[in-house]
N, C-alpha and C. Protein backbone atom coordinates (compact mmCIF):
# COMPACT_ATOMS: atom_id res chain seq x y z
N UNK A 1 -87.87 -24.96 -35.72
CA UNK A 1 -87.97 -24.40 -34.38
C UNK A 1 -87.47 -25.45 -33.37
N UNK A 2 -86.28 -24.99 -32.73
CA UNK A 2 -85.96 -25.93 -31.59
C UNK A 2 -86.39 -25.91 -30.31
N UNK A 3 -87.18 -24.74 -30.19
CA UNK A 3 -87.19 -24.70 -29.00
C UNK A 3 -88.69 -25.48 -28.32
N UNK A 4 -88.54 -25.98 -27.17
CA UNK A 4 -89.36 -26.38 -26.91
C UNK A 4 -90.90 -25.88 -25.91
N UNK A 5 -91.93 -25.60 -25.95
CA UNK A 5 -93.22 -25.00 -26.17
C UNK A 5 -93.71 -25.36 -24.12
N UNK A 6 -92.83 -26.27 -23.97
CA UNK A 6 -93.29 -27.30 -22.60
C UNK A 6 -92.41 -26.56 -21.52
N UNK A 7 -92.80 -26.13 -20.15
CA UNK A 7 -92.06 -25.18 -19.73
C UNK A 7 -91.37 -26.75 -18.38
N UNK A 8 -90.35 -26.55 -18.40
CA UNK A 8 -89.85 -28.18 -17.28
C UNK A 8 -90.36 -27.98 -16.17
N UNK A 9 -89.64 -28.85 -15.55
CA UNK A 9 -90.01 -29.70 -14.18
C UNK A 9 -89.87 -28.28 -13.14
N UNK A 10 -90.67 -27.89 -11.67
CA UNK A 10 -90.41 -26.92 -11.31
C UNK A 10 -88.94 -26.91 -9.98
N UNK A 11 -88.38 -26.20 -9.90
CA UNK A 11 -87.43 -26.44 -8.77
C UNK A 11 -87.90 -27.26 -8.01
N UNK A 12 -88.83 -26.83 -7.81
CA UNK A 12 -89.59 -27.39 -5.97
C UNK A 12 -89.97 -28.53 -6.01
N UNK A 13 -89.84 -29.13 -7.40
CA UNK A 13 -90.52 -30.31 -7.21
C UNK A 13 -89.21 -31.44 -7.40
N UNK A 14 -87.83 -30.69 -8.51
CA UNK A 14 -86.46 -31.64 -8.06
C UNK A 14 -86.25 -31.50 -6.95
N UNK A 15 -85.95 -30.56 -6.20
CA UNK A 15 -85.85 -30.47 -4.74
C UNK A 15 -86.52 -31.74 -3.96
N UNK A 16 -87.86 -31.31 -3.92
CA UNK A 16 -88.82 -32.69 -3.01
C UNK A 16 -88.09 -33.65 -3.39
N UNK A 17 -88.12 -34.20 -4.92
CA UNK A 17 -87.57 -35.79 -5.18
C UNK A 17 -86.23 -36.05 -4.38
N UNK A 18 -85.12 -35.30 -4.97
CA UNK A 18 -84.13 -35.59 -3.99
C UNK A 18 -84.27 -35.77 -2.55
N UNK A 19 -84.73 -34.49 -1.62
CA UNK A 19 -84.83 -34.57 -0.42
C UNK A 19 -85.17 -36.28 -0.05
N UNK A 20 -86.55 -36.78 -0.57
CA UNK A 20 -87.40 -37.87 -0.69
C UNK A 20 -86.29 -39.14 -0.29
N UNK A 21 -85.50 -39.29 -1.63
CA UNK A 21 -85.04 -40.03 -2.36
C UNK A 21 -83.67 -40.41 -1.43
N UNK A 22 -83.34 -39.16 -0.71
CA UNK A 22 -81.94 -38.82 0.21
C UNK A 22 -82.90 -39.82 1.63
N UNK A 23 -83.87 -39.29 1.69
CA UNK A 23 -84.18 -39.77 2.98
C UNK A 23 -84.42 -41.20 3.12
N UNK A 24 -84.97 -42.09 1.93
CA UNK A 24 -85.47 -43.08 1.50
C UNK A 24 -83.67 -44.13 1.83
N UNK A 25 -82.88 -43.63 1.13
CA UNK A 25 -81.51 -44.24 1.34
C UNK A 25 -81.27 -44.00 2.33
N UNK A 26 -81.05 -43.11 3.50
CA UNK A 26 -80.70 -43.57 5.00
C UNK A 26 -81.56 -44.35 5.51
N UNK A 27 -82.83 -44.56 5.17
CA UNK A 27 -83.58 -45.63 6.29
C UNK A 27 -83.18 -46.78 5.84
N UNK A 28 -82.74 -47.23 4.57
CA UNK A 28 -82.40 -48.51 4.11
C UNK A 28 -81.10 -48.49 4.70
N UNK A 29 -80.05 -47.36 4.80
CA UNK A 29 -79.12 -47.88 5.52
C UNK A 29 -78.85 -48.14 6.68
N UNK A 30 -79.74 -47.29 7.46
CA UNK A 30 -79.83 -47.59 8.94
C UNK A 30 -80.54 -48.93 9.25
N UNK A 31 -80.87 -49.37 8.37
CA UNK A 31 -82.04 -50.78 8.45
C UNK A 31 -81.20 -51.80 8.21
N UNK A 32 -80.20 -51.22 7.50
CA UNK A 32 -79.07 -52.49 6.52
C UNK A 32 -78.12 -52.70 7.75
N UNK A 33 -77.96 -51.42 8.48
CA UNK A 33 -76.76 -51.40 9.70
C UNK A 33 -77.23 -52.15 10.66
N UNK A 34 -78.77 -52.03 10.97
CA UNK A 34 -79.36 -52.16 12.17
C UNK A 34 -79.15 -51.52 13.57
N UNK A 35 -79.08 -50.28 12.83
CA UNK A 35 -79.35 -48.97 13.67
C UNK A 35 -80.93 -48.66 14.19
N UNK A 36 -81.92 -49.55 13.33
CA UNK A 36 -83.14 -48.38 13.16
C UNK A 36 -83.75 -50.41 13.07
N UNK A 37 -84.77 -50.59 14.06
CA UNK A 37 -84.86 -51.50 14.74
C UNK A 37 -85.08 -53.53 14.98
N UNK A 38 -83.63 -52.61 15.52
CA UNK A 38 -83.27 -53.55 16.52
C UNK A 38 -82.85 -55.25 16.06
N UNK A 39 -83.14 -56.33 16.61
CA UNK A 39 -83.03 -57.43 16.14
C UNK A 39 -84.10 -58.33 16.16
N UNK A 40 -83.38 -58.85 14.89
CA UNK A 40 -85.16 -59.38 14.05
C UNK A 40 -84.88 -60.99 13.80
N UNK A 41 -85.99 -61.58 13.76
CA UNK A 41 -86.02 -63.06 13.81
C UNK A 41 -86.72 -64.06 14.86
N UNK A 42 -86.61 -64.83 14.77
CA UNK A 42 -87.77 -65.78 15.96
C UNK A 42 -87.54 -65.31 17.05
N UNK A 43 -86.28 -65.31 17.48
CA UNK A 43 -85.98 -65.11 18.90
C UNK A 43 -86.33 -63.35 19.12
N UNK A 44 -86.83 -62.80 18.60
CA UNK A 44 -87.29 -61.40 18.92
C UNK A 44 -88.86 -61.61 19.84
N UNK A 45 -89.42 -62.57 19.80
CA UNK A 45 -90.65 -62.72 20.02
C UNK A 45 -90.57 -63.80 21.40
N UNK A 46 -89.58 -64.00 21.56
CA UNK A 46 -89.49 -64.79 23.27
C UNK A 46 -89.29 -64.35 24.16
N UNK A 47 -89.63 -64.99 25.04
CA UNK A 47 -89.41 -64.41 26.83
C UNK A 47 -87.90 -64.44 26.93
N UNK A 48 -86.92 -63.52 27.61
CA UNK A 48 -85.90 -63.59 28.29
C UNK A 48 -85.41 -65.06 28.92
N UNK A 49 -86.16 -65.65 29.37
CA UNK A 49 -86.27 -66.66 30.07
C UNK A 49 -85.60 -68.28 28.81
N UNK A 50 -86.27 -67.78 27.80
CA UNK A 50 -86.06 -68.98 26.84
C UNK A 50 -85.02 -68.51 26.32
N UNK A 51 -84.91 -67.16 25.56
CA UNK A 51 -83.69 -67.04 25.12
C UNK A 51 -82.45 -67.83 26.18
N UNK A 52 -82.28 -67.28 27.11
CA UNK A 52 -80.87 -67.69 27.67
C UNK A 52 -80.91 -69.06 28.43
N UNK A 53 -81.99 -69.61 28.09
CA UNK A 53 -81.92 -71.41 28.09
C UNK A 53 -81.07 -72.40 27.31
C-alpha cells in the first residue's frame, strides 16, 4: 500500500507561512536599505548641537 493514511499540510496554513515568510524578508530588506529606521549608532543618541561640532 502506497498510499499514505496522513491527510497534508492544510492550504491555509502554506499560505500563512509564505505570506509570514514574504513579510519577514521585506523588513530585513528595508532594514538592510535603511528605509525602515533611520540611522543607527552613537551619534543617534546626541544633541544636534554635538553632532555638528
Amino acid at each position: 500500500m502506497a498510499h499514505d493514511s496522513r491527510p497534508g499540510v492544510p492550504r491555509w496554513v502554506k499560505i500563512s507561512l509564505i505570506a509570514v515568510g514574504a513579510l519577514i524578508a521585506l523588513l530585513v530588506v528595508l532594514m538592510a536599505t535603511g528605509a525602515l529606521g533611520g540611522v543607527h549608532g552613537p551619534g543617534r543618541h546626541l544633541s544636534a548641537a554635538a553632532v555638528l561640532a
